[in-house]
PDB file of N, CA and C in Angstrom:
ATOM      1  N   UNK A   1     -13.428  -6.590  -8.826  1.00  0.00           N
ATOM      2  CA  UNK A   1     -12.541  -6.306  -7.717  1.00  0.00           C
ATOM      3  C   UNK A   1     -11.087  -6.225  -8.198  1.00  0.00           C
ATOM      4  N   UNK A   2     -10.692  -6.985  -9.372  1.00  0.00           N
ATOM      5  CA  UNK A   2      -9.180  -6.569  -9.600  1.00  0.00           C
ATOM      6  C   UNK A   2      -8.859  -5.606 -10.509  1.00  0.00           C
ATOM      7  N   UNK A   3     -10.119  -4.845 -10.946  1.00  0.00           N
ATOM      8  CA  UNK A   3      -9.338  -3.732 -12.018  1.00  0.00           C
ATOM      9  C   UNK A   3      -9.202  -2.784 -10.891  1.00  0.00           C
ATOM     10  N   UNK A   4     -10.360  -2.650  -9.684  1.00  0.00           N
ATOM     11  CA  UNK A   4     -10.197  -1.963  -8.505  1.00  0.00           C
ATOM     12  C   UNK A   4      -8.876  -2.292  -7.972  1.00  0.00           C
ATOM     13  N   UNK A   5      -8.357  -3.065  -7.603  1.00  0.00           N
ATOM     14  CA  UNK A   5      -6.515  -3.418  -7.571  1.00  0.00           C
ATOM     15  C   UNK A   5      -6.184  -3.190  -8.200  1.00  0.00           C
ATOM     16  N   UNK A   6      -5.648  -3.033  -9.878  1.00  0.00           N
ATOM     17  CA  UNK A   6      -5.065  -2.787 -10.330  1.00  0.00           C
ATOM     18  C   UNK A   6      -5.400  -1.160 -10.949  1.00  0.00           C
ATOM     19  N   UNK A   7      -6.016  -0.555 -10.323  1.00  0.00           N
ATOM     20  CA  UNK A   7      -6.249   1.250 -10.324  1.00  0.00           C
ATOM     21  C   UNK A   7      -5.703   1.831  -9.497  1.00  0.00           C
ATOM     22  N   UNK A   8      -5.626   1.035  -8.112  1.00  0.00           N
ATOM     23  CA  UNK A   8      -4.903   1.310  -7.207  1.00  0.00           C
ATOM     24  C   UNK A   8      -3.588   1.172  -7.778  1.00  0.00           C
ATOM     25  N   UNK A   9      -3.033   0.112  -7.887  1.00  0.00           N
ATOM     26  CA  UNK A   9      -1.719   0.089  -8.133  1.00  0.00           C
ATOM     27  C   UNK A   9      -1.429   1.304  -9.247  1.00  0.00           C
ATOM     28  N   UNK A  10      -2.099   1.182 -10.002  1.00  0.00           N
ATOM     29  CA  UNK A  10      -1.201   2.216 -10.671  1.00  0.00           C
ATOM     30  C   UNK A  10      -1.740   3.980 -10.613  1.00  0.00           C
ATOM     31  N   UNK A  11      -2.226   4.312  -9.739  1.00  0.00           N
ATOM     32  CA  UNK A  11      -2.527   5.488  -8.782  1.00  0.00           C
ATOM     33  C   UNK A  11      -1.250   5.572  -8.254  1.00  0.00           C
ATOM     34  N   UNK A  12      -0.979   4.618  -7.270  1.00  0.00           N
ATOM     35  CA  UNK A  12       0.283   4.572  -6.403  1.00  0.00           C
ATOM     36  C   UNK A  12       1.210   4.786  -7.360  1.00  0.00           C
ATOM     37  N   UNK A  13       1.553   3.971  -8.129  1.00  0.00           N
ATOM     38  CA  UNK A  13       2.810   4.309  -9.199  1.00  0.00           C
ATOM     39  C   UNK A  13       2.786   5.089  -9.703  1.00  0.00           C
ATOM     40  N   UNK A  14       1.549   5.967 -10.212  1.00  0.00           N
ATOM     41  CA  UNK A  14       1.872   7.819 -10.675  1.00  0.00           C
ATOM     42  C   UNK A  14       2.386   8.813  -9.256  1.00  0.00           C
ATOM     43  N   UNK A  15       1.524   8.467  -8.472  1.00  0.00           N
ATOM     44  CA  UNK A  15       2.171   9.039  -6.960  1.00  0.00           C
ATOM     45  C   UNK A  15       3.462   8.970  -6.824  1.00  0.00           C
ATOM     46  N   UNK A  16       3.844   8.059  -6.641  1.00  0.00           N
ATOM     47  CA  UNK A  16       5.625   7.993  -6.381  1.00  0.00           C
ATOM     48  C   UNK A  16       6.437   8.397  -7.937  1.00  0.00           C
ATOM     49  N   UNK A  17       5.831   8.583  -9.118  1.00  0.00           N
ATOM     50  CA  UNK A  17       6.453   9.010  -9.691  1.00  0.00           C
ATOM     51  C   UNK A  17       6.426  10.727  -9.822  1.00  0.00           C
ATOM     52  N   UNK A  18       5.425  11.075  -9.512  1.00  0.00           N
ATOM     53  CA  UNK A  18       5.673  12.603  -9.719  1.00  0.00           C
ATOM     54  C   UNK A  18       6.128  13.070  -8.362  1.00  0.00           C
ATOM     55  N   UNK A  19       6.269  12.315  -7.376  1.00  0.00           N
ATOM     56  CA  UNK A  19       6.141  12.225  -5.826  1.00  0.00           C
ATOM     57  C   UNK A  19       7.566  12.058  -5.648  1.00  0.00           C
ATOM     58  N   UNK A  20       9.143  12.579  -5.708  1.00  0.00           N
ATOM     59  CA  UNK A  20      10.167  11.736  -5.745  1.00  0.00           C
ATOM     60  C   UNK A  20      10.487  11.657  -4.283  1.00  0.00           C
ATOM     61  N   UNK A  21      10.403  12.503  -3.281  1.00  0.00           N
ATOM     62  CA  UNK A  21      10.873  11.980  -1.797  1.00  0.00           C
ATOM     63  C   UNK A  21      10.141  10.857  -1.327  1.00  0.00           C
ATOM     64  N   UNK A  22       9.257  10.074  -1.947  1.00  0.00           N
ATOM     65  CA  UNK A  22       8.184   9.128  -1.591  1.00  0.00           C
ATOM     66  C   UNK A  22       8.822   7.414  -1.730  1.00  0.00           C
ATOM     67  N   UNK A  23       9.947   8.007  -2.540  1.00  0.00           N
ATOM     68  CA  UNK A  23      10.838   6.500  -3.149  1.00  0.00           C
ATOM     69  C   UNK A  23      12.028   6.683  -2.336  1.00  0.00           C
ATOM     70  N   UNK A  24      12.107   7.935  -1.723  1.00  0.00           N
ATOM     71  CA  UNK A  24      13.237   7.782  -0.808  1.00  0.00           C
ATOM     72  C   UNK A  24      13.153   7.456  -0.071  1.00  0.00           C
ATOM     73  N   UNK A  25      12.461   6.665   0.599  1.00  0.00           N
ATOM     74  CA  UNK A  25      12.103   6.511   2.449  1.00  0.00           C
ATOM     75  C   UNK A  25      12.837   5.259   2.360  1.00  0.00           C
ATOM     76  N   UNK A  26      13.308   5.108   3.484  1.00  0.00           N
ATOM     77  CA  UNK A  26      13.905   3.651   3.692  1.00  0.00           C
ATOM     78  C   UNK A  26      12.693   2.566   3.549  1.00  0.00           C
ATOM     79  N   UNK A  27      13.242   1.380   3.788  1.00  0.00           N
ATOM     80  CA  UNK A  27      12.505   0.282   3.427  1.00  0.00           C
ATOM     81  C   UNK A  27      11.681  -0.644   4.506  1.00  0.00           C
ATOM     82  N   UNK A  28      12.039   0.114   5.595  1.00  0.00           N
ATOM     83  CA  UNK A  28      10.862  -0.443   7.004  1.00  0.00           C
ATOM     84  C   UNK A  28      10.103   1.081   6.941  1.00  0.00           C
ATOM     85  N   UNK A  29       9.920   2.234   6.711  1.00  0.00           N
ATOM     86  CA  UNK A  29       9.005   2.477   6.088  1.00  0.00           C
ATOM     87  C   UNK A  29       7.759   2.243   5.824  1.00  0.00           C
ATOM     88  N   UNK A  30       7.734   1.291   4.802  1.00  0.00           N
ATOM     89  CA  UNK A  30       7.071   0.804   4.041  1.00  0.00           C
ATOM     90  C   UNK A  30       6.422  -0.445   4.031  1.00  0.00           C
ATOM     91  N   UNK A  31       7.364  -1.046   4.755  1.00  0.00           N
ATOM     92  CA  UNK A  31       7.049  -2.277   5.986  1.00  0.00           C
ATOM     93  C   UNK A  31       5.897  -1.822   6.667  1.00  0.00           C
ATOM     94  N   UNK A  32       5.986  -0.380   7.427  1.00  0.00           N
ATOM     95  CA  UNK A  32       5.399  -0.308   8.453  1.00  0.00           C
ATOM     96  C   UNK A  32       3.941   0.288   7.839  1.00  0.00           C
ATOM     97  N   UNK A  33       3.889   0.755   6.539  1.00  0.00           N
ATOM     98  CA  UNK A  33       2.572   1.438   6.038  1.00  0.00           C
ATOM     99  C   UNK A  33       1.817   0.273   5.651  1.00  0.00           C
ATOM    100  N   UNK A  34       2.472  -0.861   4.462  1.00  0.00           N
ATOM    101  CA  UNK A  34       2.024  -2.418   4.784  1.00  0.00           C
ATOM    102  C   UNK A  34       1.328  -2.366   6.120  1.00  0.00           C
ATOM    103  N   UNK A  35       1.987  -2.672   6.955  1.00  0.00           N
ATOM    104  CA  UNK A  35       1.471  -3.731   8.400  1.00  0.00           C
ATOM    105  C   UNK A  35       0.233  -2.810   8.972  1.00  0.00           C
ATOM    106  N   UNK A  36       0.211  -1.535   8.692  1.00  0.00           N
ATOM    107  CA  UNK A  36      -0.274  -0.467   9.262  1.00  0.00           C
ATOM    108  C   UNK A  36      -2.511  -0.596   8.671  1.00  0.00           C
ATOM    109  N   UNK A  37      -1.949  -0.829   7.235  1.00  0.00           N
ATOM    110  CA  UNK A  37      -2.921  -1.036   5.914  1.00  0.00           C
ATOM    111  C   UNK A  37      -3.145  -2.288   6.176  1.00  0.00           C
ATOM    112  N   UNK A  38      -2.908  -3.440   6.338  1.00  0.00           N
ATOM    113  CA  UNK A  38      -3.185  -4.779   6.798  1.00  0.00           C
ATOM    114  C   UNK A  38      -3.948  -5.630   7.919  1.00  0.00           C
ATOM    115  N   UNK A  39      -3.886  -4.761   9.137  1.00  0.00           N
ATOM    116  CA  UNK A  39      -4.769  -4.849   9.863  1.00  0.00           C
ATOM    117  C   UNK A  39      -5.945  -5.114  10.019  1.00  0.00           C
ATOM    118  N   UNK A  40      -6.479  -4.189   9.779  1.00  0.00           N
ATOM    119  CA  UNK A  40      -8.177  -4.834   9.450  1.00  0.00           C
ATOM    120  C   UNK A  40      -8.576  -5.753   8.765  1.00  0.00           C
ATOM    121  N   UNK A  41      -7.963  -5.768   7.687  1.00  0.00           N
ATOM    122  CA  UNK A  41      -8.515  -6.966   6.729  1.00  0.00           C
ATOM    123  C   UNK A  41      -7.804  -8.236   7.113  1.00  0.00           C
ATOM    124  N   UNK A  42      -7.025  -8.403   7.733  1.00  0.00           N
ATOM    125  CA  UNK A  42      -6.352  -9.213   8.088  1.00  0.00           C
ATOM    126  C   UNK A  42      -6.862 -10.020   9.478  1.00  0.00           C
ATOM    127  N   UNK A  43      -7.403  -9.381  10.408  1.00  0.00           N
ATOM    128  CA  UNK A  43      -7.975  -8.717  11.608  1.00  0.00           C
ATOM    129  C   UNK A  43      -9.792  -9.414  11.054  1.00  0.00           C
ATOM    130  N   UNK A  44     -10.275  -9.045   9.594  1.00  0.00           N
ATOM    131  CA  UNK A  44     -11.609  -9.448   9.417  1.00  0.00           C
ATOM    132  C   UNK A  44     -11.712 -10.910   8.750  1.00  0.00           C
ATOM    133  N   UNK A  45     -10.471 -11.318   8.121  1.00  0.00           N
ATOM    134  CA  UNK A  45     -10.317 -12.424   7.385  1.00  0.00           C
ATOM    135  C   UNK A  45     -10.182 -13.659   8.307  1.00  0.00           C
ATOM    136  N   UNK A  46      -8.964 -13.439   9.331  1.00  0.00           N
ATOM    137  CA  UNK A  46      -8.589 -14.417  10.647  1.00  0.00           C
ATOM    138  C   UNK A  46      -9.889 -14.487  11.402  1.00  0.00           C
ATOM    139  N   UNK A  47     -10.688 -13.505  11.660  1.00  0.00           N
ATOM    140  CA  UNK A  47     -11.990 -13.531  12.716  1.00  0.00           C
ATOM    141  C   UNK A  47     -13.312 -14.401  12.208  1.00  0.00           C
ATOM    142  N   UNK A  48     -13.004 -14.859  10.672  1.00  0.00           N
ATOM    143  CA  UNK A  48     -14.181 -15.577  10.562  1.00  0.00           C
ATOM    144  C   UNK A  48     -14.317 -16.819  10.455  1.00  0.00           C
TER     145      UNK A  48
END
């Protein structure tokens, strides 16, 4: 499960690097794609 995290992460970090308007977004943003992505698992973790 953590090389699966850490593939992700660095997926994302080629994304935003060849990606440059992707690093421009302000910083609630990103907040909000967090909170957005968090839900469920968060949502399945609290429910048990």
């Amino acid at each position: 499960m953590a090389l699966v995290k850490l593939s992700v992460a660095g997926f994302s970090l080629m994304i935003a690097k060849l990606w440059m308007p992707l690093l421009s977004l302000d910083w609630y943003w990103y907040a909000l794609i967090f909170a957005l992505a968090a839900i469920k698992p968060m949502a399945k973790a609290l429910g048990k």
